[in-house]
Protein backbone atom coordinates (compact mmCIF):
# COMPACT_ATOMS: atom_id res chain seq x y z
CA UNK A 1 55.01 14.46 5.40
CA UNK A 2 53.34 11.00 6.34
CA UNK A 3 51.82 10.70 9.71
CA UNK A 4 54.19 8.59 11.69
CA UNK A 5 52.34 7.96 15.05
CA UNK A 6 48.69 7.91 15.69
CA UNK A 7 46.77 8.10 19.17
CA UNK A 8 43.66 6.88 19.44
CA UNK A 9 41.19 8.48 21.52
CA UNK A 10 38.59 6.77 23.72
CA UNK A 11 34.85 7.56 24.77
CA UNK A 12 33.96 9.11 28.14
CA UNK A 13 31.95 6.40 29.05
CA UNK A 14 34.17 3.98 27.94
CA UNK A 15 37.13 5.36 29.83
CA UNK A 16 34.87 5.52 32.97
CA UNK A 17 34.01 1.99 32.70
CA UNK A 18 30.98 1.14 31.07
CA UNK A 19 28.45 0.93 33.32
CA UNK A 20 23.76 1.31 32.97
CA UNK A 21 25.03 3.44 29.96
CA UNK A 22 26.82 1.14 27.60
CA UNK A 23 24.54 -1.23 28.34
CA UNK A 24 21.76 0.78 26.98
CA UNK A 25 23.89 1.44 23.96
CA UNK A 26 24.81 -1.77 22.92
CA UNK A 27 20.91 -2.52 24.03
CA UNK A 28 19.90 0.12 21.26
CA UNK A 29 21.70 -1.14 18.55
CA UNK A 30 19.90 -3.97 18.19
CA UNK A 31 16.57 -2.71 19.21
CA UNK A 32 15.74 -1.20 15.39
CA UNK A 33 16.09 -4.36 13.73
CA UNK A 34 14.54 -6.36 17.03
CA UNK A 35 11.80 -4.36 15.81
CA UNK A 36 11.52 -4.97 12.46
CA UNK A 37 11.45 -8.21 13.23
CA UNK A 38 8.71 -7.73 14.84
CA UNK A 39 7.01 -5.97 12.21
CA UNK A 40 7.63 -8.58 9.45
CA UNK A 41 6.27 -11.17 12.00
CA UNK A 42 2.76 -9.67 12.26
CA UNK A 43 2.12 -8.05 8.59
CA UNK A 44 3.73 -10.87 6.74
CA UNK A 45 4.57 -13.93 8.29
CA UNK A 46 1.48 -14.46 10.68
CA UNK A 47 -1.51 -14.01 7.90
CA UNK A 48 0.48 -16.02 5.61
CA UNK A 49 0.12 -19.19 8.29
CA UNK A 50 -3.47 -18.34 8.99
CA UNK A 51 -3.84 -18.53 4.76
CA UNK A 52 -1.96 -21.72 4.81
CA UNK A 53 -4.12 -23.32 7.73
CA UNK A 54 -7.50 -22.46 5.78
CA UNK A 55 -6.01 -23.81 2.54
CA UNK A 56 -5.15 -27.05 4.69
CA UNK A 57 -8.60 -27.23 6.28
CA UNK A 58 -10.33 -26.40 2.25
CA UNK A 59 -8.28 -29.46 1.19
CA UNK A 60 -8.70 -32.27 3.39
CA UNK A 61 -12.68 -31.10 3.50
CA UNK A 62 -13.17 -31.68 -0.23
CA UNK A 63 -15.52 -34.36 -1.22
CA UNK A 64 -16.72 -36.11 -4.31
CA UNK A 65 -19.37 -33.40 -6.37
CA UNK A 66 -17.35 -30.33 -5.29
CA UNK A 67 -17.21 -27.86 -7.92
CA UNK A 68 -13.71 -26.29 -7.67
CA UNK A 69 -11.19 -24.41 -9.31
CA UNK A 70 -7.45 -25.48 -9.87
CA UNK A 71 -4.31 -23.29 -9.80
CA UNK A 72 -4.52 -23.30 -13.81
CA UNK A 73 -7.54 -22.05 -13.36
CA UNK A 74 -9.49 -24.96 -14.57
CA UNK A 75 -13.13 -25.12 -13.05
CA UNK A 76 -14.34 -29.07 -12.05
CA UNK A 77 -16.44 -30.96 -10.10
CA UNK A 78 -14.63 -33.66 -7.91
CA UNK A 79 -15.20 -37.39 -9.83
CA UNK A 80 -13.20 -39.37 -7.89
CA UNK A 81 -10.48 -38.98 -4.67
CA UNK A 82 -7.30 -40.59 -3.73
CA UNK A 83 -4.71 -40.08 -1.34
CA UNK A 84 -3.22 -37.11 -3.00
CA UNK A 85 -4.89 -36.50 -5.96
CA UNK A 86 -8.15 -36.24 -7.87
CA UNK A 87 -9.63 -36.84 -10.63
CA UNK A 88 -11.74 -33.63 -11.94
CA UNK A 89 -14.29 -33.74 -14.56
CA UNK A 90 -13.97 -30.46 -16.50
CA UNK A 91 -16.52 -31.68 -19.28
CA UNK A 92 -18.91 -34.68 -20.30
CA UNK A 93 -16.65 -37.68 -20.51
CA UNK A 94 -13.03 -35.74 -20.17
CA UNK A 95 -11.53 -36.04 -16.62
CA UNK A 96 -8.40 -35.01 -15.57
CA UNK A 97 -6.13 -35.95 -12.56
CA UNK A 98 -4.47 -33.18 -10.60
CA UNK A 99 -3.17 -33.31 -7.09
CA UNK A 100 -4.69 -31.96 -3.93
CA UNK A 101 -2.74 -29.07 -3.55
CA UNK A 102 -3.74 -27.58 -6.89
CA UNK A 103 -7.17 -27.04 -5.46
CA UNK A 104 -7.55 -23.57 -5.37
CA UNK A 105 -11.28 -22.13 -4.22
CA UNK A 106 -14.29 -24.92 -3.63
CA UNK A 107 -17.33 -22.76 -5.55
CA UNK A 108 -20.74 -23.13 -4.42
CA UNK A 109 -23.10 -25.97 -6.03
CA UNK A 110 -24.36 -25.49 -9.33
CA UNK A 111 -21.76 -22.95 -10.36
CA UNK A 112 -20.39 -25.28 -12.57
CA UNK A 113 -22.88 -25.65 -15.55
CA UNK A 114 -23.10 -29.16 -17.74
């Protein structure tokens, strides 16, 4: 009733030997996900560097009186700069210290009203 011996069969071009074709196969098995790879790299990870280079750039070219808005979404102008943080004015006589990295848009002068 039970199978008692089993024979394995093998390929034609693996019985010949190999050869340009099994190279080509083993080639395109890893081709597909070579070139998603690929893909990913250029709609995802590339523009997500460029965003990360222009938030650097924004950053370090803040300067006292820039009108900004934090990640809270908190509009400010700059009062006073530090090594890694700021303090932002958000009204007459109230300012409040957030770090650099918070910064998240620099608005044009005068957009933030007194």
């Amino acid at each position: 009733m039970f199978i008692s011996e089993a024979f394995a069969q093998t390929a034609p071009a693996a019985a010949s030997g190999g050869g340009l074709e099994s190279m080509f196969g083993s080639l395109g098995q890893f081709l597909p996900l070579v070139l998603m790879f690929v893909v990913l790299y250029f709609i995802m990870i590339r523009p997500q560097m460029k965003r990360q280079k222009e938030h650097k750039s924004m950053i370090d070219a803040l300067a006292k009186g820039d009108e900004i808005v934090t990640t809270g979404g908190m509009i400010g102008r700059v009062a006073k700069m530090g090594e890694s943080m700021l303090q932002v004015e958000v009204a007459n006589g109230v300012e409040l210290q957030i770090q650099r990295s918070a910064v998240v848009q620099v608005l044009p002068k005068g957009t933030f009203g007194k």
